[in-house]
PDB file of N, CA and C in Angstrom:
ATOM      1  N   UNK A   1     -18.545 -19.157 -31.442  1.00  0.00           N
ATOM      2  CA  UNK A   1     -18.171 -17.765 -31.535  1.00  0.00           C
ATOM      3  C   UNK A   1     -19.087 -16.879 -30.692  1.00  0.00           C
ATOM      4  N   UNK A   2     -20.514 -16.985 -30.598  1.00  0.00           N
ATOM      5  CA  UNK A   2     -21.372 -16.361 -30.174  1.00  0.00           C
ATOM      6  C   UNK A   2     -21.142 -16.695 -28.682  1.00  0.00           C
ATOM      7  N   UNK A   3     -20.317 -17.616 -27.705  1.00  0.00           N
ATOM      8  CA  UNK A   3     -20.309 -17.952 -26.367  1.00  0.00           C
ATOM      9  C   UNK A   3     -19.185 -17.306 -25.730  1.00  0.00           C
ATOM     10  N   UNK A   4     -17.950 -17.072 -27.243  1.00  0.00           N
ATOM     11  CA  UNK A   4     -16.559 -16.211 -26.657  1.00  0.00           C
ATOM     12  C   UNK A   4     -17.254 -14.867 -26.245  1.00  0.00           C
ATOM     13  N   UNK A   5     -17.900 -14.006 -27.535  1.00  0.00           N
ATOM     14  CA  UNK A   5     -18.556 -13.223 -27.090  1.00  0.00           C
ATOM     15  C   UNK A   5     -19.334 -12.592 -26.099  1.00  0.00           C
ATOM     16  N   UNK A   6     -20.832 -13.592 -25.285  1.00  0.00           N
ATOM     17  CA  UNK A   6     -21.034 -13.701 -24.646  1.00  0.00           C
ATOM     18  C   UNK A   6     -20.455 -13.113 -23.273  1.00  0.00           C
ATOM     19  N   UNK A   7     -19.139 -14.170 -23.532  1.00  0.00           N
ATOM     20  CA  UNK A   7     -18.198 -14.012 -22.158  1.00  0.00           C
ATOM     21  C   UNK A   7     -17.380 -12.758 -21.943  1.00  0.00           C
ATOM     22  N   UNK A   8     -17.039 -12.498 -23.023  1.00  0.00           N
ATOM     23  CA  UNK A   8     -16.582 -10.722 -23.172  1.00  0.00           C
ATOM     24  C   UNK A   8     -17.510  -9.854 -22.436  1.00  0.00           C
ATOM     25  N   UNK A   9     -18.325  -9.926 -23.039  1.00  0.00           N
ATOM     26  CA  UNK A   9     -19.360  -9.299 -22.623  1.00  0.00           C
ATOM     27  C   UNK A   9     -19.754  -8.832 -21.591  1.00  0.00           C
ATOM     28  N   UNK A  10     -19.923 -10.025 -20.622  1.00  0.00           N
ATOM     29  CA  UNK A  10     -20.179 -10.591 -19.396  1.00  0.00           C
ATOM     30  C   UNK A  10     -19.390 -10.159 -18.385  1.00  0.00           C
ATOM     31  N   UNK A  11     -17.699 -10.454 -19.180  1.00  0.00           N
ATOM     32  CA  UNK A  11     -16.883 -10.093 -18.205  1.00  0.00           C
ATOM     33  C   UNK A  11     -16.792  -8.520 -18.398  1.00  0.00           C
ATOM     34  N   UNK A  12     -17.088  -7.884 -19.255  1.00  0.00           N
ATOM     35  CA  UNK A  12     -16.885  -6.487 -19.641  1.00  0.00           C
ATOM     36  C   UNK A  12     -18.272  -5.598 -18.027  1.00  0.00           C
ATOM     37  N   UNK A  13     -18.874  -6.332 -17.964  1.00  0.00           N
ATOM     38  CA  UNK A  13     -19.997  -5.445 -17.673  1.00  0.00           C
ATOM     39  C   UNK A  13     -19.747  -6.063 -15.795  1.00  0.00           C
ATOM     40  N   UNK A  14     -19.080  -7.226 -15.664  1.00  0.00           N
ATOM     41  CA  UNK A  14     -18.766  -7.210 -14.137  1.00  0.00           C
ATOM     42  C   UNK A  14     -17.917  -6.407 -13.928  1.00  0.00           C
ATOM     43  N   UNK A  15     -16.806  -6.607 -14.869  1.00  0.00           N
ATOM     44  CA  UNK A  15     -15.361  -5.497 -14.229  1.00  0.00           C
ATOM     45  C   UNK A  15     -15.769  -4.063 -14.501  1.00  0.00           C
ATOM     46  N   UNK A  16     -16.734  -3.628 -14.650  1.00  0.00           N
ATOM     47  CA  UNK A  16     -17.105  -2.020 -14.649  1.00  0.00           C
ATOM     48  C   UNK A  16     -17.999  -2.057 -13.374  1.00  0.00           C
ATOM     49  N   UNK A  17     -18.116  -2.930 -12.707  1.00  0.00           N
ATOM     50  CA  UNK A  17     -18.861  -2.810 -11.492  1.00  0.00           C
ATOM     51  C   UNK A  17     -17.472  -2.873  -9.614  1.00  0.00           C
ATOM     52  N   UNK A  18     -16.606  -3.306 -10.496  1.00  0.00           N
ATOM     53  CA  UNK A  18     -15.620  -3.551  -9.258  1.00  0.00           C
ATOM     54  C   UNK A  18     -15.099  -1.728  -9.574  1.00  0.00           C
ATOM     55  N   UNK A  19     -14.525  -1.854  -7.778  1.00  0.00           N
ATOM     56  CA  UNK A  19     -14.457  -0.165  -7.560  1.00  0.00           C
ATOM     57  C   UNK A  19     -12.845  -0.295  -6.907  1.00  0.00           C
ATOM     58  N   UNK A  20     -12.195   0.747  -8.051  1.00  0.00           N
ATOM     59  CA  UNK A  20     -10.960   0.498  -7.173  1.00  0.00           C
ATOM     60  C   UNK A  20     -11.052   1.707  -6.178  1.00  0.00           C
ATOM     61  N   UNK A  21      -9.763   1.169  -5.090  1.00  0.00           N
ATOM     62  CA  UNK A  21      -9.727   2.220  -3.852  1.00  0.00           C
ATOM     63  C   UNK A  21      -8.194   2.371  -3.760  1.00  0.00           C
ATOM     64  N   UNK A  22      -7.829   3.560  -3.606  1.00  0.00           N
ATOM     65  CA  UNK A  22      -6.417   4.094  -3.625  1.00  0.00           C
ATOM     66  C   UNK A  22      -6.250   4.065  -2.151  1.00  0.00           C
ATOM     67  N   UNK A  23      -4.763   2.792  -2.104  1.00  0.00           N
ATOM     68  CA  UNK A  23      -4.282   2.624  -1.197  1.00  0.00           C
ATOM     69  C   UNK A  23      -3.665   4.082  -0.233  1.00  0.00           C
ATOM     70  N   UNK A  24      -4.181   3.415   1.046  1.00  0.00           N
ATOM     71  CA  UNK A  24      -3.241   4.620   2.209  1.00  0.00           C
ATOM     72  C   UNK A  24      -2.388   4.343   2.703  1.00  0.00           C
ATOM     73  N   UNK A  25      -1.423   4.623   2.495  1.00  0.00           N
ATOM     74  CA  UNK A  25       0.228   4.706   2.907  1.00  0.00           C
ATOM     75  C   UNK A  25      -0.002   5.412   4.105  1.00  0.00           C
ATOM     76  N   UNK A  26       0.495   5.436   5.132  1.00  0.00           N
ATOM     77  CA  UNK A  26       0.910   6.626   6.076  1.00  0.00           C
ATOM     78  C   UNK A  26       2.158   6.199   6.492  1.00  0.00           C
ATOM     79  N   UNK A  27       2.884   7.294   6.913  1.00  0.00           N
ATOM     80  CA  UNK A  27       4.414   7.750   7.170  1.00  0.00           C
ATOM     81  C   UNK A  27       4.783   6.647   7.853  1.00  0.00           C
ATOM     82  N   UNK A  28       4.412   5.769   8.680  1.00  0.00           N
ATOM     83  CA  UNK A  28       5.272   4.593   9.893  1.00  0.00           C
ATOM     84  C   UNK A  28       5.418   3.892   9.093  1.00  0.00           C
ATOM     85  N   UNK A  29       4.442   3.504   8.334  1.00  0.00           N
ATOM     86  CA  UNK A  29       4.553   2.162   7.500  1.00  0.00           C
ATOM     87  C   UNK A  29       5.580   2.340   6.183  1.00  0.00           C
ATOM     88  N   UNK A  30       5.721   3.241   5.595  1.00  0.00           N
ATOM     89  CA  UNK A  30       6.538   3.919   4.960  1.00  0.00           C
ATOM     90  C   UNK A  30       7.757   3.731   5.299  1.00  0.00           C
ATOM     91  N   UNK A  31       7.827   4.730   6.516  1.00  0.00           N
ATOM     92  CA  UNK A  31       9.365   4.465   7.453  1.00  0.00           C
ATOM     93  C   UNK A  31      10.162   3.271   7.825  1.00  0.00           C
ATOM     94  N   UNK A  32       9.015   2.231   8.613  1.00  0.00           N
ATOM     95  CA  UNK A  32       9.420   1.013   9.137  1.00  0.00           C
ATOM     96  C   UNK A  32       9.834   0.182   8.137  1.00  0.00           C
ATOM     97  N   UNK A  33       9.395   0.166   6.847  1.00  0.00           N
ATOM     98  CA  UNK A  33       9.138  -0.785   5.923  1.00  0.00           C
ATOM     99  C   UNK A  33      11.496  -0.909   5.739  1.00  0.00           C
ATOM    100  N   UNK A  34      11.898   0.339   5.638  1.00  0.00           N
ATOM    101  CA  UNK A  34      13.332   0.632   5.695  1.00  0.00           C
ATOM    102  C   UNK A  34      13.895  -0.280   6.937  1.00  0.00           C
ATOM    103  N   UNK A  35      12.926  -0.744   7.730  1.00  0.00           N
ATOM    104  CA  UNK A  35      13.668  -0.824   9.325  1.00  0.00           C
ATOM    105  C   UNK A  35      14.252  -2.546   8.906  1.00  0.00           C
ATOM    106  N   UNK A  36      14.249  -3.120   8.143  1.00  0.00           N
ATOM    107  CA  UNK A  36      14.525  -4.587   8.154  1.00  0.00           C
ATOM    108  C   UNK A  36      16.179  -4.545   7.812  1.00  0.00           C
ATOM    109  N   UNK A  37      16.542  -5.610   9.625  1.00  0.00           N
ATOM    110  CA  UNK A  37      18.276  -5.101   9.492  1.00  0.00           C
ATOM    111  C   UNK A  37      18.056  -6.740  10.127  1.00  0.00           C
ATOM    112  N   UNK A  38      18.989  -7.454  10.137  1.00  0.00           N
ATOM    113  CA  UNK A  38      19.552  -8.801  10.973  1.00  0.00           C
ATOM    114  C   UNK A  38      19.852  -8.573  12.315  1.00  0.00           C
ATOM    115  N   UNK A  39      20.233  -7.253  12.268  1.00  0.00           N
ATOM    116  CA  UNK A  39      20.650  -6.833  14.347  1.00  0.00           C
ATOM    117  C   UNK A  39      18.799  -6.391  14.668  1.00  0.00           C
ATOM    118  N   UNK A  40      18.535  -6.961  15.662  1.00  0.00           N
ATOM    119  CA  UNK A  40      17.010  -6.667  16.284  1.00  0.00           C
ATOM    120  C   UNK A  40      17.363  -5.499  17.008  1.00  0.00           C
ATOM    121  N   UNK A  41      18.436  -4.784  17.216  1.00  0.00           N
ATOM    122  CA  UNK A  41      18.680  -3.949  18.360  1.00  0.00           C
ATOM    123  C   UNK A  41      18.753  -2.692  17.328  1.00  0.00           C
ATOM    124  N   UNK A  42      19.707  -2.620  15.934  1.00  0.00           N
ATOM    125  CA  UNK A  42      19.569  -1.599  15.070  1.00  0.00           C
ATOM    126  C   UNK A  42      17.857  -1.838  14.413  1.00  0.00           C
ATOM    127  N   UNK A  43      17.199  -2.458  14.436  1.00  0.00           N
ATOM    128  CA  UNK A  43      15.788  -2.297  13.972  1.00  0.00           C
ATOM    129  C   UNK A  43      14.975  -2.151  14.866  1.00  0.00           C
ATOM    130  N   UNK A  44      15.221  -2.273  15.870  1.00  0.00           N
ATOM    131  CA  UNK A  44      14.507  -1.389  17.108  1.00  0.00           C
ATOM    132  C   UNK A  44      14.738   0.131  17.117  1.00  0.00           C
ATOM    133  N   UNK A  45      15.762   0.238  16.737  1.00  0.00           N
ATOM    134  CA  UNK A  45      16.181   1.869  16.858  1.00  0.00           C
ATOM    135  C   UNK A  45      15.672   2.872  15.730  1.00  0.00           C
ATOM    136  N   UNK A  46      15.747   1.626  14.740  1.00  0.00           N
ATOM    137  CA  UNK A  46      14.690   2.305  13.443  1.00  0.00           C
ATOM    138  C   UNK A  46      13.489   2.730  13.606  1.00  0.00           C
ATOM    139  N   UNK A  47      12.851   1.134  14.264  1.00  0.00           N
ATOM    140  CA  UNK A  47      11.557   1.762  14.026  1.00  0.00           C
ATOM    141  C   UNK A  47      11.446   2.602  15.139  1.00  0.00           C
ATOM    142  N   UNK A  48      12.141   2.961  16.415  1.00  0.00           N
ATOM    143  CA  UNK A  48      11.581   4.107  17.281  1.00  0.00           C
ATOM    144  C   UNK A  48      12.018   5.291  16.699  1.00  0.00           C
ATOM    145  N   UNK A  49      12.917   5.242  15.623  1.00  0.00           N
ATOM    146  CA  UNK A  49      12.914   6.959  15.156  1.00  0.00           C
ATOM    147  C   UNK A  49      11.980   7.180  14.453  1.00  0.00           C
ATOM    148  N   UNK A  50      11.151   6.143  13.605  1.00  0.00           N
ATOM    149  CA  UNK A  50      10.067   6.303  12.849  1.00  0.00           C
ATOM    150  C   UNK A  50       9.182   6.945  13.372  1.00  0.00           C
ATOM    151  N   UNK A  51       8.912   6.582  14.709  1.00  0.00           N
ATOM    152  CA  UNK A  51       7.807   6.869  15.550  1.00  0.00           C
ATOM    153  C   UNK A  51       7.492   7.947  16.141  1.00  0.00           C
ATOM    154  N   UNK A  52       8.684   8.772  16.491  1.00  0.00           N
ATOM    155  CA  UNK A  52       9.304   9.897  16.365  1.00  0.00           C
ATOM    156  C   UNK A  52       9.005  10.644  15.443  1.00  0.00           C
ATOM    157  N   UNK A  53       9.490   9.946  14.488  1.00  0.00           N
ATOM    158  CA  UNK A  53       9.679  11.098  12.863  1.00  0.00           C
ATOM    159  C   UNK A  53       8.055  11.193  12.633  1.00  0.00           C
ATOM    160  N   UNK A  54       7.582  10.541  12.715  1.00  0.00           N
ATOM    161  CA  UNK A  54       6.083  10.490  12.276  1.00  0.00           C
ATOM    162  C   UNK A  54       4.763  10.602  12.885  1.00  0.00           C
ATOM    163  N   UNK A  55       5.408  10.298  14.567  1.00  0.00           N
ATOM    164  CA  UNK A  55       4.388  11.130  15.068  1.00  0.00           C
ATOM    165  C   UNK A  55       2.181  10.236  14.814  1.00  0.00           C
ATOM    166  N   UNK A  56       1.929  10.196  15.500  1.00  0.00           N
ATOM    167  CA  UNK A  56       0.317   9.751  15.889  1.00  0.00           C
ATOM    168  C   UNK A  56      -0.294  10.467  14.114  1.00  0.00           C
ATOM    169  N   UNK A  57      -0.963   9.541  13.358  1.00  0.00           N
ATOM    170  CA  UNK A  57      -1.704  10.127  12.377  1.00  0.00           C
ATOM    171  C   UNK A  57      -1.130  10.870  11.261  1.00  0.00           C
ATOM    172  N   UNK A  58      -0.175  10.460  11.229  1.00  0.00           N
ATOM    173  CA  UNK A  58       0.575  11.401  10.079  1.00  0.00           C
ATOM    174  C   UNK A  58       0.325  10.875   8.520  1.00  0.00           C
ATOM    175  N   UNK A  59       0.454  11.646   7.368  1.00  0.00           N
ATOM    176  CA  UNK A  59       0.499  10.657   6.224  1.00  0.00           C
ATOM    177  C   UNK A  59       1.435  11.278   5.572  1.00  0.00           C
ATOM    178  N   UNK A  60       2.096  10.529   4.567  1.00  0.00           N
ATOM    179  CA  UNK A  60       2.548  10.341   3.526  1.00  0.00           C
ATOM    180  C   UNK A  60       2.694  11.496   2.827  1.00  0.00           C
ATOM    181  N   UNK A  61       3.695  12.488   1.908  1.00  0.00           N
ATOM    182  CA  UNK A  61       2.841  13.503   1.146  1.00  0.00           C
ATOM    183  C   UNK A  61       3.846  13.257  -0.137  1.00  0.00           C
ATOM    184  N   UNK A  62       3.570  13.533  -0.838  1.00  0.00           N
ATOM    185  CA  UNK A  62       4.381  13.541  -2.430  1.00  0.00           C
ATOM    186  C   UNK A  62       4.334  12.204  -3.108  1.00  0.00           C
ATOM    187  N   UNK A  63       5.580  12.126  -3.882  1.00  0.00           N
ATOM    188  CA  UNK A  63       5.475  10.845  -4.484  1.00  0.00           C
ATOM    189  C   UNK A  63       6.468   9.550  -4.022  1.00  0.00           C
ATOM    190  N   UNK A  64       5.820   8.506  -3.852  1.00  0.00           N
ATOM    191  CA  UNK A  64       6.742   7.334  -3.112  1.00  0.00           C
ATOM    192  C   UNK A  64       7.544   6.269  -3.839  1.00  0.00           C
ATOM    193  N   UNK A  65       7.325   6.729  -5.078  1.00  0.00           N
ATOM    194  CA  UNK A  65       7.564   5.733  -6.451  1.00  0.00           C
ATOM    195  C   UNK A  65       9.064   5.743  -6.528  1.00  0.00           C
TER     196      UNK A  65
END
């Protein structure tokens, strides 16, 4: 009993040391992620409107859920 414990413990006091980090979405990856078609020629066209639509550095804004 005293080794389950232990391990609680143990594991209690590593996982307060891991750091979460909130993923970055930005807009292409967002966009492109839509671009998956069987014609390579309509998913070419996707992702260049993406590129377009979104532009160098752009991010994400609202909710993506």
């Amino acid at each position: 009993m005293k080794i389950i414990a232990t391990v609680l413990i143990f594991c209690v006091v590593i996982s307060s040391h891991f750091a979460s980090v909130e993923p970055q979405i930005d807009c292409y990856d967002a966009c492109s992620t839509a671009c998956v078609q069987p014609n390579t020629r309509l998913m070419q066209r996707c992702d260049r409107k993406c590129q377009i639509k979104c532009g160098p550095d752009s991010k994400v804004d609202g909710h993506l859920g």
